[in-house]
C-alpha atoms as a PDB file:
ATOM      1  CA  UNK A   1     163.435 276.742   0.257  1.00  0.00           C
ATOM      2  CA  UNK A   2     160.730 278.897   1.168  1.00  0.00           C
ATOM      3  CA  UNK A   3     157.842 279.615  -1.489  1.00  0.00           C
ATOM      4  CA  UNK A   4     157.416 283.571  -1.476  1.00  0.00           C
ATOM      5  CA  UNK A   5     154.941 285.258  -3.607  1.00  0.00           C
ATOM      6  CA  UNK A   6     153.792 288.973  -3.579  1.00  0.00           C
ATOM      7  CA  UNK A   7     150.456 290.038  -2.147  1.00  0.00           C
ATOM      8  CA  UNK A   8     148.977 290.441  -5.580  1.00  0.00           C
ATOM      9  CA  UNK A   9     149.124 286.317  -6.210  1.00  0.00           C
ATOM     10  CA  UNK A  10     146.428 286.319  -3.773  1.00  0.00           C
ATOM     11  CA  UNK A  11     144.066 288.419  -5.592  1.00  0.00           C
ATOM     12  CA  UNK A  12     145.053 287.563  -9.291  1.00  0.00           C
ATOM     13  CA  UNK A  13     146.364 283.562  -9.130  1.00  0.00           C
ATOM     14  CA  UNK A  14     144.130 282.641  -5.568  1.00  0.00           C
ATOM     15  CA  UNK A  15     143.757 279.050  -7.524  1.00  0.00           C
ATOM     16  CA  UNK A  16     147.561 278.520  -8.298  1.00  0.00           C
ATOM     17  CA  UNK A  17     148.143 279.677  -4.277  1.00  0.00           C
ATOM     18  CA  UNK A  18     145.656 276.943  -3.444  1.00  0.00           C
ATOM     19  CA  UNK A  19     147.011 274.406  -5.247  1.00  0.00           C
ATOM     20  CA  UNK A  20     150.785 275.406  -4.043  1.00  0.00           C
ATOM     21  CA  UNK A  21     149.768 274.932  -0.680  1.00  0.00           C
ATOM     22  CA  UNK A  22     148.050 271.491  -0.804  1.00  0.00           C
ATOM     23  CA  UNK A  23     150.450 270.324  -3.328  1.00  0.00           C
ATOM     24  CA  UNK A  24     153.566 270.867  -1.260  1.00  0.00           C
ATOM     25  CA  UNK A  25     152.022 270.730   2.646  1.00  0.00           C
ATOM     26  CA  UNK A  26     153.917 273.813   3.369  1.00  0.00           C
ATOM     27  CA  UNK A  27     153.309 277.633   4.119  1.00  0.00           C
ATOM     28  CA  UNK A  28     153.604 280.096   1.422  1.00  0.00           C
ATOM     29  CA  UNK A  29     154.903 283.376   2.138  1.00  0.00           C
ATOM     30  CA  UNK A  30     153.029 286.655   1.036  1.00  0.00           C
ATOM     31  CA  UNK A  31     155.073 290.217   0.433  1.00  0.00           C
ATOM     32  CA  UNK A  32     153.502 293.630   0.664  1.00  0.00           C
ATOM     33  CA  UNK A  33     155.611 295.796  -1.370  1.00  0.00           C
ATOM     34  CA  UNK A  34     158.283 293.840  -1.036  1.00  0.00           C
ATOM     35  CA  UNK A  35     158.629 292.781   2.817  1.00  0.00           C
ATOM     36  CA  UNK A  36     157.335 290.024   4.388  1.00  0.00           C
ATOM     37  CA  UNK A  37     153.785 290.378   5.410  1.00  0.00           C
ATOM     38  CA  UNK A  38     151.739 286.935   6.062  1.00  0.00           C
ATOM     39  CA  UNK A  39     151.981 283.181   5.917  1.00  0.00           C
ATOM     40  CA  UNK A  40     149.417 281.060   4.299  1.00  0.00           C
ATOM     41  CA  UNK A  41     148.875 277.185   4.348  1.00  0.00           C
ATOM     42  CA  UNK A  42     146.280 274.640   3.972  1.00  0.00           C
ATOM     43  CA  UNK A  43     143.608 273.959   6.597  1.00  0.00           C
ATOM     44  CA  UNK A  44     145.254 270.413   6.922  1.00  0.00           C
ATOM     45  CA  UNK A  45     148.329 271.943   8.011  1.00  0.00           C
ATOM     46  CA  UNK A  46     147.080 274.259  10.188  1.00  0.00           C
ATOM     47  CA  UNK A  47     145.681 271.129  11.954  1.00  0.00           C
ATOM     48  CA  UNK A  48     148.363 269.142  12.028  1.00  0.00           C
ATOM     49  CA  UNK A  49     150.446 272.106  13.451  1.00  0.00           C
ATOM     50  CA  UNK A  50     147.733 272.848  15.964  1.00  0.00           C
ATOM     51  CA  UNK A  51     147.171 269.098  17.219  1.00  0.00           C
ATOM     52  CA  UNK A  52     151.593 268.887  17.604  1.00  0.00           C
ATOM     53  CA  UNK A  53     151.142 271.971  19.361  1.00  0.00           C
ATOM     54  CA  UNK A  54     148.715 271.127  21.426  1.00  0.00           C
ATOM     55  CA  UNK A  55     150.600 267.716  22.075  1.00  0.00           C
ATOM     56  CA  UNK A  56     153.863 269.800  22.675  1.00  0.00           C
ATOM     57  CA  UNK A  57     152.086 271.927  25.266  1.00  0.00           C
ATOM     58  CA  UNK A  58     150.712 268.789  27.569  1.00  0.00           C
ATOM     59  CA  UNK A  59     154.050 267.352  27.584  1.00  0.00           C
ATOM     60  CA  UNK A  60     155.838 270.157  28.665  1.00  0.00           C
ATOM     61  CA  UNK A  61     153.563 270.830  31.621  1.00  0.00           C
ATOM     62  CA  UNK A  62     153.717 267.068  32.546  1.00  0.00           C
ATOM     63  CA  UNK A  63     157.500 267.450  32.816  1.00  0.00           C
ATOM     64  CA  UNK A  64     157.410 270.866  34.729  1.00  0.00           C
ATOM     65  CA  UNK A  65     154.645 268.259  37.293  1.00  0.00           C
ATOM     66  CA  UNK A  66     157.589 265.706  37.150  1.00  0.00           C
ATOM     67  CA  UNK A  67     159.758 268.851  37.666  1.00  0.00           C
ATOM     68  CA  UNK A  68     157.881 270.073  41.013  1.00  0.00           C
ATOM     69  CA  UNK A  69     157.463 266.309  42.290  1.00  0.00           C
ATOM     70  CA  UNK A  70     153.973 265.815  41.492  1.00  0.00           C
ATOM     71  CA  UNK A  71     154.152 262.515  40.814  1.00  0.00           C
ATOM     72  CA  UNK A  72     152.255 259.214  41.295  1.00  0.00           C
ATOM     73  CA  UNK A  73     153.595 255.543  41.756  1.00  0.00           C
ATOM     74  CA  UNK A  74     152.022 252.809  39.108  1.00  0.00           C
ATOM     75  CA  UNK A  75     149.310 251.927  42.050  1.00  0.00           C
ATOM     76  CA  UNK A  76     148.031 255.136  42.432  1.00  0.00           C
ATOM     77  CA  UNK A  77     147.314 255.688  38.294  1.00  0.00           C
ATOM     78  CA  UNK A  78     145.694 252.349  38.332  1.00  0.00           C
ATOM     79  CA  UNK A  79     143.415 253.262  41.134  1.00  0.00           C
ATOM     80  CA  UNK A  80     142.347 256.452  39.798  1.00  0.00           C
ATOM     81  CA  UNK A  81     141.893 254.954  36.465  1.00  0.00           C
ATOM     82  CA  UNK A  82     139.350 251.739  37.927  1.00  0.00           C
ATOM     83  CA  UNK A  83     137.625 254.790  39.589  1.00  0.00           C
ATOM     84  CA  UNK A  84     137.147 256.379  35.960  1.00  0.00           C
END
């Protein structure tokens, strides 16, 4: 269940907000009069979303290279790899 609190939490309770989101590792909502207006989290899981997106996005453009037939036998990597 999604933790939504109202833009004033932010202002008046910044400490609880903190806490919230390092205590439960998950975004907390914030409402401007009454609609959904921004997500907060820790930095730690803003890096840890980052790093799996980041990880997400190499591994989908190895499979579109599988995808197009670019790839490379086991002899080939090796090579390029004693090059390195």
């Amino acid at each position: 269940m999604p933790i939504i609190r109202p833009s004033s939490d932010l202002r008046n309770n910044y400490n609880e907000i903190s806490t919230l989101c390092h205590k439960t590792k998950r975004p907390i909502y914030i409402t401007k009069n009454g609609a959904g207006d921004l997500a907060i989290m820790s930095i730690e899981l803003y890096e840890f979303l980052m790093d799996k997106y980041d990880l997400y996005s190499k591994l989908e453009k190895g499979i579109k290279s599988i995808q197009k037939g670019d790839v490379y036998s086991e002899e080939e990597v090796f090579d390029e790899i004693e090059k390195i």
